[in-house]
PDB file of N, CA and C in Angstrom:
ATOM      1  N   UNK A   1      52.250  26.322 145.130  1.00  0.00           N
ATOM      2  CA  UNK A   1      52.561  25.646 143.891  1.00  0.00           C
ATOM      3  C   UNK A   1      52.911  26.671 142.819  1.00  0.00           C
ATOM      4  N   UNK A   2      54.069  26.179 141.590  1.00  0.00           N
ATOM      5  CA  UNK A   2      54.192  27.167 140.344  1.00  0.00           C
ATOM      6  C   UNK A   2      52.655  27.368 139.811  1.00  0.00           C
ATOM      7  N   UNK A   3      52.476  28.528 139.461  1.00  0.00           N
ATOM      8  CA  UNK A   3      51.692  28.958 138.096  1.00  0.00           C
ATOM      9  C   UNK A   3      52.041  28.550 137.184  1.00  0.00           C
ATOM     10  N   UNK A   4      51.809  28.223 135.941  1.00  0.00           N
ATOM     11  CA  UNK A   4      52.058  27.885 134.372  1.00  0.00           C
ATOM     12  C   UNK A   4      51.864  29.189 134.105  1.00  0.00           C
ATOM     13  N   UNK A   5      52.994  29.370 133.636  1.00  0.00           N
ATOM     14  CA  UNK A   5      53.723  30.884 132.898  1.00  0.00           C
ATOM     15  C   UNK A   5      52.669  30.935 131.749  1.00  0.00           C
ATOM     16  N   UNK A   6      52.334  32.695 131.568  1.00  0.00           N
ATOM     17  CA  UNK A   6      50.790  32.527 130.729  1.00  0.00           C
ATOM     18  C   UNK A   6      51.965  33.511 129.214  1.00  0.00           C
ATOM     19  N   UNK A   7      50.935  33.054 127.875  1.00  0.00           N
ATOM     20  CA  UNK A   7      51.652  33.415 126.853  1.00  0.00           C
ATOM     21  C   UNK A   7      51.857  34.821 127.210  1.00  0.00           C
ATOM     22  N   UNK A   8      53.367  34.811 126.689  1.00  0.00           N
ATOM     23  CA  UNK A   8      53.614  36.598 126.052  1.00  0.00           C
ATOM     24  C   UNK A   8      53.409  36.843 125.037  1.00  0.00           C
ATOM     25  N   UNK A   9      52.662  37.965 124.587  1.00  0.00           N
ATOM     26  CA  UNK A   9      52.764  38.096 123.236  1.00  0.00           C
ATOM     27  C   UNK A   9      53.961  39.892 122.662  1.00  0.00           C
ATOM     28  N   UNK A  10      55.150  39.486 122.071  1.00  0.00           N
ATOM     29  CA  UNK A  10      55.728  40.129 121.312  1.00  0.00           C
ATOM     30  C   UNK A  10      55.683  41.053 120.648  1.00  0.00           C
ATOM     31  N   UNK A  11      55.293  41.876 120.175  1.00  0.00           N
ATOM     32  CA  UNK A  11      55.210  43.038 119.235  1.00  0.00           C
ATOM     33  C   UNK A  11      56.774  43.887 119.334  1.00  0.00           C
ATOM     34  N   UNK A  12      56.448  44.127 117.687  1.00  0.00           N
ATOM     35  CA  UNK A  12      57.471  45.036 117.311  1.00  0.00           C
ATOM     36  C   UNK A  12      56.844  46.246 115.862  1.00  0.00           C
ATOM     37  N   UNK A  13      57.568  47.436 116.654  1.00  0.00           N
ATOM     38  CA  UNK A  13      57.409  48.620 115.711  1.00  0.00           C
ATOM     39  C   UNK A  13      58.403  49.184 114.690  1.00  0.00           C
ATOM     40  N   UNK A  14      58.427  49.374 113.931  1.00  0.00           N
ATOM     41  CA  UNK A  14      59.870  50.019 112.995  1.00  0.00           C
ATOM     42  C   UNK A  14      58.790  51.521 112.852  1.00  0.00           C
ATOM     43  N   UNK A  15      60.246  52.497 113.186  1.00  0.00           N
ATOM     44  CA  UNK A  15      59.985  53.958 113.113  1.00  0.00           C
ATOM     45  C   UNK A  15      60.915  54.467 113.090  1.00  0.00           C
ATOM     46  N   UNK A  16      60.707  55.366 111.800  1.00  0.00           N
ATOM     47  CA  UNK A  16      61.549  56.042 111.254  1.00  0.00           C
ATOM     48  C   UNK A  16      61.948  57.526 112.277  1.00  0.00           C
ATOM     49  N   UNK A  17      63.266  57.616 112.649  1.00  0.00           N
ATOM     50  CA  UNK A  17      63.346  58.958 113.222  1.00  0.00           C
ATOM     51  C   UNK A  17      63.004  59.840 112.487  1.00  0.00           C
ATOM     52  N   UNK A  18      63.329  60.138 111.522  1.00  0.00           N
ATOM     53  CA  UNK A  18      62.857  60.881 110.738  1.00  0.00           C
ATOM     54  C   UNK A  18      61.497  61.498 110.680  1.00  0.00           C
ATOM     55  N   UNK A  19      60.593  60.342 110.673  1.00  0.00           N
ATOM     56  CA  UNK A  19      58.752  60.426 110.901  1.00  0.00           C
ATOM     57  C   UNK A  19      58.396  61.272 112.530  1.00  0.00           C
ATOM     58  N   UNK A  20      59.505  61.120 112.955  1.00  0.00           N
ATOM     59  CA  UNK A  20      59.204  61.658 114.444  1.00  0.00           C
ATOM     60  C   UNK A  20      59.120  62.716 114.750  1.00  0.00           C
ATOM     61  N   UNK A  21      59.876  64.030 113.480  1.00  0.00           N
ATOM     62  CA  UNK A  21      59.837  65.168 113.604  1.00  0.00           C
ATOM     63  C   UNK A  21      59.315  65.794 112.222  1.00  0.00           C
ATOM     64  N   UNK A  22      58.433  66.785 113.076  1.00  0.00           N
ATOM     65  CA  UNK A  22      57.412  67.595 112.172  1.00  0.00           C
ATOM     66  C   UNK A  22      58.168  68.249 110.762  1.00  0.00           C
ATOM     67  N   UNK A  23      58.019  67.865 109.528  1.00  0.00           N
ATOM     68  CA  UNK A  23      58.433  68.909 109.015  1.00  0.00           C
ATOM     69  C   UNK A  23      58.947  69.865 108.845  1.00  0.00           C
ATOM     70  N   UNK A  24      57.615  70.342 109.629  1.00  0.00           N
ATOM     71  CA  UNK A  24      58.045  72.269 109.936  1.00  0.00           C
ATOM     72  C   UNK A  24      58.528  72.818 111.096  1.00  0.00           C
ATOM     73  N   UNK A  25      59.510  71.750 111.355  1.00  0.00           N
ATOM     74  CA  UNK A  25      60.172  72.042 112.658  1.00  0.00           C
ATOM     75  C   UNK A  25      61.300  73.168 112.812  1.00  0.00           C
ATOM     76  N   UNK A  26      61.146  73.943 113.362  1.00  0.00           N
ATOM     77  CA  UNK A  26      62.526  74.951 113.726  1.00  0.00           C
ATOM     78  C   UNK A  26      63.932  74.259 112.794  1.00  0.00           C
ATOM     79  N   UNK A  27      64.117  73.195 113.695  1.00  0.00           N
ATOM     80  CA  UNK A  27      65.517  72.892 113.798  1.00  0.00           C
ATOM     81  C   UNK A  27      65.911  71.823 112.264  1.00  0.00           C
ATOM     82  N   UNK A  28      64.638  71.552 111.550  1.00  0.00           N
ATOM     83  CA  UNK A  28      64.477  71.350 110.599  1.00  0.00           C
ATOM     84  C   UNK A  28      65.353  72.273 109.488  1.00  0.00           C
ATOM     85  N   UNK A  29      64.723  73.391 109.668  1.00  0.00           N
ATOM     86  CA  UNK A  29      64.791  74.523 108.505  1.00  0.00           C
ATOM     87  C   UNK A  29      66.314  74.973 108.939  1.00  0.00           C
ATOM     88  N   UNK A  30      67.041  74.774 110.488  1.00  0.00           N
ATOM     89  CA  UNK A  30      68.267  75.648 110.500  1.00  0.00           C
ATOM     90  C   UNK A  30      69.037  74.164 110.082  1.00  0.00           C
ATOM     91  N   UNK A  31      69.342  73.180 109.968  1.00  0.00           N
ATOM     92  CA  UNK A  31      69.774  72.209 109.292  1.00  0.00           C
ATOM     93  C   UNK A  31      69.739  72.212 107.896  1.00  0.00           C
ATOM     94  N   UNK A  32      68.992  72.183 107.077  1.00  0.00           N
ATOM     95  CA  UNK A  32      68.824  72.890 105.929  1.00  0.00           C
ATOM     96  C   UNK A  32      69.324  74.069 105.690  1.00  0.00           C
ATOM     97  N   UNK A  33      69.127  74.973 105.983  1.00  0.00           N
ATOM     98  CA  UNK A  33      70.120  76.462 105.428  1.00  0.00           C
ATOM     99  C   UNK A  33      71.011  76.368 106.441  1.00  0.00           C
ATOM    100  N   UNK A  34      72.056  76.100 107.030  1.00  0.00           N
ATOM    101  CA  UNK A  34      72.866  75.825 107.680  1.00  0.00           C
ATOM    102  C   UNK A  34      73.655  75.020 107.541  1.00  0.00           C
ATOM    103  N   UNK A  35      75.142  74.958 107.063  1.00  0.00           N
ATOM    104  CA  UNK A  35      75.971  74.414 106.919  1.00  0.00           C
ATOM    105  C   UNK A  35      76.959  74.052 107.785  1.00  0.00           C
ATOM    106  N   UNK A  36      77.127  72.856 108.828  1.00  0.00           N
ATOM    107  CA  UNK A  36      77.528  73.073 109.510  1.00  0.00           C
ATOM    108  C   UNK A  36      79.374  72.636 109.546  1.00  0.00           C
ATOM    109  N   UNK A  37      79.630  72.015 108.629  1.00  0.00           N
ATOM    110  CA  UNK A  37      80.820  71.618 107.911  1.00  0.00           C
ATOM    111  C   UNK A  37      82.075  71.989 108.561  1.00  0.00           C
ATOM    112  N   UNK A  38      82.124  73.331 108.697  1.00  0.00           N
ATOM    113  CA  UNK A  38      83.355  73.795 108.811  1.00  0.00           C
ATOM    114  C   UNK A  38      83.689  73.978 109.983  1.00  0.00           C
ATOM    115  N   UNK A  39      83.039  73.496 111.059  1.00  0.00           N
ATOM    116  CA  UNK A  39      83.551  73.074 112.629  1.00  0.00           C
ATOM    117  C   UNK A  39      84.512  71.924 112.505  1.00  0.00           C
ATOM    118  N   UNK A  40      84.542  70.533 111.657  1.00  0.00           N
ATOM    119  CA  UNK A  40      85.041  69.952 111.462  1.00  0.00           C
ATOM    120  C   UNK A  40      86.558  70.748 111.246  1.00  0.00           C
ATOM    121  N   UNK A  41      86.992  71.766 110.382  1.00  0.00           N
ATOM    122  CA  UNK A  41      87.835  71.893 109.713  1.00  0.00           C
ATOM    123  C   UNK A  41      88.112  73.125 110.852  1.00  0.00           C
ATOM    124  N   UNK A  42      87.677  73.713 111.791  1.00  0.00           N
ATOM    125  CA  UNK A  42      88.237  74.207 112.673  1.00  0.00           C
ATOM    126  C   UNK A  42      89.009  73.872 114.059  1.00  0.00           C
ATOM    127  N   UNK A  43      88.166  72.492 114.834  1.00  0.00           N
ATOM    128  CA  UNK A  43      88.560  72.096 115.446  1.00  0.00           C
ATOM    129  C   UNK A  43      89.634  71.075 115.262  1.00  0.00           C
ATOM    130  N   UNK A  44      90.009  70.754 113.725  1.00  0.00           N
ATOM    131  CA  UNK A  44      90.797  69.484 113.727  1.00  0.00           C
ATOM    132  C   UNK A  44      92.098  69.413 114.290  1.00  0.00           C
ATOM    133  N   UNK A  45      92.764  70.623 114.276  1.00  0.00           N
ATOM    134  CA  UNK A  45      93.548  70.531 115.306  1.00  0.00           C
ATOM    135  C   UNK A  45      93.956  70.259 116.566  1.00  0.00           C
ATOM    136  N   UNK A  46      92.865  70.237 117.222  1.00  0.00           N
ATOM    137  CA  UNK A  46      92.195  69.746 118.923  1.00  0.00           C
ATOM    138  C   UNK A  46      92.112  68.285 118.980  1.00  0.00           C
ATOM    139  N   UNK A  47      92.236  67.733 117.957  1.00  0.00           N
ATOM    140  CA  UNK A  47      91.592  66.451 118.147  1.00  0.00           C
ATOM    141  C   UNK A  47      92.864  65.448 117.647  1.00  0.00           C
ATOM    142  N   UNK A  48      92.994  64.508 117.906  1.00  0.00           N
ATOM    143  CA  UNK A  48      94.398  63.396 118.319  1.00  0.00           C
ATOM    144  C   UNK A  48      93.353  62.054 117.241  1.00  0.00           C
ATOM    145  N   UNK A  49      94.011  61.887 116.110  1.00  0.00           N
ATOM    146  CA  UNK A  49      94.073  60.645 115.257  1.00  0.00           C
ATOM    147  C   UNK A  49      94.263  59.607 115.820  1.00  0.00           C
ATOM    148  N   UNK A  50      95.478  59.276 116.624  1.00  0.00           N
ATOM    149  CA  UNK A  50      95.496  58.226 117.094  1.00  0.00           C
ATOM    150  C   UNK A  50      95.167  57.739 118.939  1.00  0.00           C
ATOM    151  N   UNK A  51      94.617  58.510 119.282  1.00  0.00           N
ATOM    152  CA  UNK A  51      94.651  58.873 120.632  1.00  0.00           C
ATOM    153  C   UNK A  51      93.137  59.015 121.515  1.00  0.00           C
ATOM    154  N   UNK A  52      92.491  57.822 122.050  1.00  0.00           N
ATOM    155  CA  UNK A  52      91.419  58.525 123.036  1.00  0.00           C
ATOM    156  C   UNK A  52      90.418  57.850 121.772  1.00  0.00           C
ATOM    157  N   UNK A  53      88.366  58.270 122.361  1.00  0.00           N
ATOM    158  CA  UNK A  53      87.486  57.551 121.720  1.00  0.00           C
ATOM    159  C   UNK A  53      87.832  58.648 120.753  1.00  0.00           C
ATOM    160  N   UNK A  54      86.722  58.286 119.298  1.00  0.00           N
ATOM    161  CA  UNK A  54      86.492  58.915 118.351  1.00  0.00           C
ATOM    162  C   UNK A  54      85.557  60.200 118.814  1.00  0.00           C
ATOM    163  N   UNK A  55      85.071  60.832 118.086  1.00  0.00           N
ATOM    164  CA  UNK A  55      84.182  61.715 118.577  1.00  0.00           C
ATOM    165  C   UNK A  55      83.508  62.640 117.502  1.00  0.00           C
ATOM    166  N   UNK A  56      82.604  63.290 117.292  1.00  0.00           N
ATOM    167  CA  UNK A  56      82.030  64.384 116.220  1.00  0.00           C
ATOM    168  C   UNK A  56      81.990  65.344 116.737  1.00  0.00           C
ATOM    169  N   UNK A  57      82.919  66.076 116.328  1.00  0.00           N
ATOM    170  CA  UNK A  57      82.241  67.637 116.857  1.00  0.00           C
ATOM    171  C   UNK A  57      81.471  68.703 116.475  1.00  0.00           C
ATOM    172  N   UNK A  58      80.935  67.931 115.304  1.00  0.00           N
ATOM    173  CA  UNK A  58      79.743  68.781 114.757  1.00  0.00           C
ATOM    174  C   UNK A  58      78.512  68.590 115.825  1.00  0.00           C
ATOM    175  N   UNK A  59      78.235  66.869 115.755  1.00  0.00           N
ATOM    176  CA  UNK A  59      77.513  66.769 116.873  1.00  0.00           C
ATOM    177  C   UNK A  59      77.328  67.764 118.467  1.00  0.00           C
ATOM    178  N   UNK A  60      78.440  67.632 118.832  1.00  0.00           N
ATOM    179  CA  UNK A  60      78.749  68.138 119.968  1.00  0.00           C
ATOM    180  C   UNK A  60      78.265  69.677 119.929  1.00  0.00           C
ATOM    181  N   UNK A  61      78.746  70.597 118.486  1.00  0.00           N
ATOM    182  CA  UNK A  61      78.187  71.710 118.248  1.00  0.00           C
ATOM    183  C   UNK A  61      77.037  71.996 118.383  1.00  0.00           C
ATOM    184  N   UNK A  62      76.235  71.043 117.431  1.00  0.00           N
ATOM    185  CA  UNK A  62      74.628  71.143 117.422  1.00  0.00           C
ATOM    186  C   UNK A  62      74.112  70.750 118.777  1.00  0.00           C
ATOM    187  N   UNK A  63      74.595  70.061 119.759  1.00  0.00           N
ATOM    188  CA  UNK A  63      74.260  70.038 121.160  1.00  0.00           C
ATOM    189  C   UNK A  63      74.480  71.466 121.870  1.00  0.00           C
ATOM    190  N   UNK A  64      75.304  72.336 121.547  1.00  0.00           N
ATOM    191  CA  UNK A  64      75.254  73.266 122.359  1.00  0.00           C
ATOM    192  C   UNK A  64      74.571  74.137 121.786  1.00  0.00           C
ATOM    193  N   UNK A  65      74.569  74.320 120.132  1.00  0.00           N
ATOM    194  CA  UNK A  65      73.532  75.437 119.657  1.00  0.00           C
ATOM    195  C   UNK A  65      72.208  75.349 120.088  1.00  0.00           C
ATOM    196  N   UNK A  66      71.645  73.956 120.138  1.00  0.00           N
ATOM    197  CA  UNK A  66      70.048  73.472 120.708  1.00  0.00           C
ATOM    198  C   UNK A  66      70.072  74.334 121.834  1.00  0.00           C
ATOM    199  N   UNK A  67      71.320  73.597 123.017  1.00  0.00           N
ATOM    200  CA  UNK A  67      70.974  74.393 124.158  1.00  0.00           C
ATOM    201  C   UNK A  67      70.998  76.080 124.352  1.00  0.00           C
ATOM    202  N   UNK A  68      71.714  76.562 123.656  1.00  0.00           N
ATOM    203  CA  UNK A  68      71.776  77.923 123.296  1.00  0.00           C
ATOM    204  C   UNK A  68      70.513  78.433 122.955  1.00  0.00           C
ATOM    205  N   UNK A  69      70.021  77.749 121.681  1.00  0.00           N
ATOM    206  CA  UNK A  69      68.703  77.788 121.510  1.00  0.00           C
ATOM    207  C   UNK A  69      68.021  77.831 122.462  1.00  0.00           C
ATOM    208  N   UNK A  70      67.881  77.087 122.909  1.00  0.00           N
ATOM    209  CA  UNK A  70      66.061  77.118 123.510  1.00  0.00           C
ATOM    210  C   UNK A  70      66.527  77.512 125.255  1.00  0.00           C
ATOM    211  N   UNK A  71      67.842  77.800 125.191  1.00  0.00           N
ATOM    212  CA  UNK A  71      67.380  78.207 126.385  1.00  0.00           C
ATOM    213  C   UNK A  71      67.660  77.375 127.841  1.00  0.00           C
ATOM    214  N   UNK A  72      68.535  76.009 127.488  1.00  0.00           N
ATOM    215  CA  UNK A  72      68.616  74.752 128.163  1.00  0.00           C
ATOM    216  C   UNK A  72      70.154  74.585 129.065  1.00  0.00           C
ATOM    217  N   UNK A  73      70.096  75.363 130.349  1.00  0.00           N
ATOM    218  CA  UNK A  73      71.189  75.371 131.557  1.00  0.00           C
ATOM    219  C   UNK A  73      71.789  73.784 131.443  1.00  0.00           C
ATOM    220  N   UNK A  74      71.056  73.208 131.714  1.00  0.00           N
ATOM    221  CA  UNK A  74      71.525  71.591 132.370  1.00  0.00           C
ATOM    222  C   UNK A  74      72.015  70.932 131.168  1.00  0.00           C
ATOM    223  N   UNK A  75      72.723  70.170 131.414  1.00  0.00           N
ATOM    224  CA  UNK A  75      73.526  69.104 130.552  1.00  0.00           C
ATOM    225  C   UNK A  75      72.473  68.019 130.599  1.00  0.00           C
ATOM    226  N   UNK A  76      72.318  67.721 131.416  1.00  0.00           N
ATOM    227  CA  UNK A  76      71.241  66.087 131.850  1.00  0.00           C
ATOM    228  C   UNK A  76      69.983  66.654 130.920  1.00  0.00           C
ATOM    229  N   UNK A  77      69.576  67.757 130.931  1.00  0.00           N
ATOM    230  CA  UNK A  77      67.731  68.200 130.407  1.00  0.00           C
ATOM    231  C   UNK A  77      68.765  68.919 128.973  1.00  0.00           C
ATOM    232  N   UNK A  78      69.591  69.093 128.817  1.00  0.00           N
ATOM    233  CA  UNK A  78      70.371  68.824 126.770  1.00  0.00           C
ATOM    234  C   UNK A  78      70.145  67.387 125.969  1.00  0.00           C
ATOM    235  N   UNK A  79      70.495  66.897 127.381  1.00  0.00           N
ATOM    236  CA  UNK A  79      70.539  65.365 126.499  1.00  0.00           C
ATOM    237  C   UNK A  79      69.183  64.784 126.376  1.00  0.00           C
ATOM    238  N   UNK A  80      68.529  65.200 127.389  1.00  0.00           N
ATOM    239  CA  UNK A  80      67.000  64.359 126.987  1.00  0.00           C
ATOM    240  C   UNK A  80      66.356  64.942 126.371  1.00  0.00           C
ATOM    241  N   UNK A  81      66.176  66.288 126.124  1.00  0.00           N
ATOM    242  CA  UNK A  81      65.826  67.198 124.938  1.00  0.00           C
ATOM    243  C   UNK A  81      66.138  67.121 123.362  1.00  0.00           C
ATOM    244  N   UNK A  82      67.643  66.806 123.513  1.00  0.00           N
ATOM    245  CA  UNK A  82      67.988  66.605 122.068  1.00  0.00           C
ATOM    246  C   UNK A  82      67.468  65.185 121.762  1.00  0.00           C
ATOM    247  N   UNK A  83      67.331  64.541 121.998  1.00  0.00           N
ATOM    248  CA  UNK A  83      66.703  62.486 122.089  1.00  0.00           C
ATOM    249  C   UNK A  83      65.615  62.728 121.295  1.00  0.00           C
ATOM    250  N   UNK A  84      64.443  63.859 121.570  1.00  0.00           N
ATOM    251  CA  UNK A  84      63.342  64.722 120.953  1.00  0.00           C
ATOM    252  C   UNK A  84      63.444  65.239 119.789  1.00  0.00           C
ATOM    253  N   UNK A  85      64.359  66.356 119.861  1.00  0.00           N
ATOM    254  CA  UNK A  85      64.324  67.583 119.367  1.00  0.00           C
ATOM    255  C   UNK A  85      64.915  67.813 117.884  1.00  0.00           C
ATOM    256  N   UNK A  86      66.266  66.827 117.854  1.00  0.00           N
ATOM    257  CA  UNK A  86      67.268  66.528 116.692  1.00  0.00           C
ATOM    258  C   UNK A  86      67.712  65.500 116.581  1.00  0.00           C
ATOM    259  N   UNK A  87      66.567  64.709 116.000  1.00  0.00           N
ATOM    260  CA  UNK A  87      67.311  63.172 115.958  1.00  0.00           C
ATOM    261  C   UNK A  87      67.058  62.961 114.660  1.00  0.00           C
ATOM    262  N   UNK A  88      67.654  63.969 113.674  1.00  0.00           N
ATOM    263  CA  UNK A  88      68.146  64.373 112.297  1.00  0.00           C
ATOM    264  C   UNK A  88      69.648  64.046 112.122  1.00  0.00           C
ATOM    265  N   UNK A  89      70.324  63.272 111.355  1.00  0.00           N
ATOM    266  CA  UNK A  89      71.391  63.123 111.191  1.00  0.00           C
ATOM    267  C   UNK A  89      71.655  64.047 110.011  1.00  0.00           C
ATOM    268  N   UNK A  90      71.952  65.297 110.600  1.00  0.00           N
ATOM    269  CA  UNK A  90      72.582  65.908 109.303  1.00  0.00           C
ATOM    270  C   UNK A  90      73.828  66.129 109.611  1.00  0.00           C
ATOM    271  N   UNK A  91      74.960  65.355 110.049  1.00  0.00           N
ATOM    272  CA  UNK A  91      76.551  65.729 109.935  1.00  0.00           C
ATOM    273  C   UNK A  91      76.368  66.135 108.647  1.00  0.00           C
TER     274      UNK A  91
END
């Protein structure tokens, strides 16, 4: 015979990325004195206005400086690292 489906109960959290990283985090302080601006204005030539997805390549920068940083071979262990590490929106 069915079971009678027993209550679910729902919960929900709001969290700030922001709250997620320490202060006094490394990558904190090189975001702050670090300007990263002018990748934009270097690569714009590389990049097609009307053509293909959009893309940031500042982003893309700060993905490879992390990995540079700390030290991080793999693409797959960049991406789940940065999910952590810089989930600072400082374009």
């Amino acid at each position: 015979m069915f079971k009678p489906k027993k209550e679910i109960q729902n919960e929900a959290e709001f969290v700030f990325i922001d709250d997620l990283v320490p202060q006094d985090h490394l990558l904190r302080k090189v975001d702050k004195y670090i300007d990263f601006s002018f990748i934009g204005e270097k690569v714009l030539p590389f990049y097609s206005q009307n053509n293909g997805r959009p893309s940031d390549p500042i982003q893309l920068f700060k993905m490879m400086f992390i990995g540079y940083f700390y030290g991080i071979r793999s693409e797959r262990q960049l991406e789940r690292e940065i999910q952590t590490m810089w989930p600072i929106d400082g374009s």
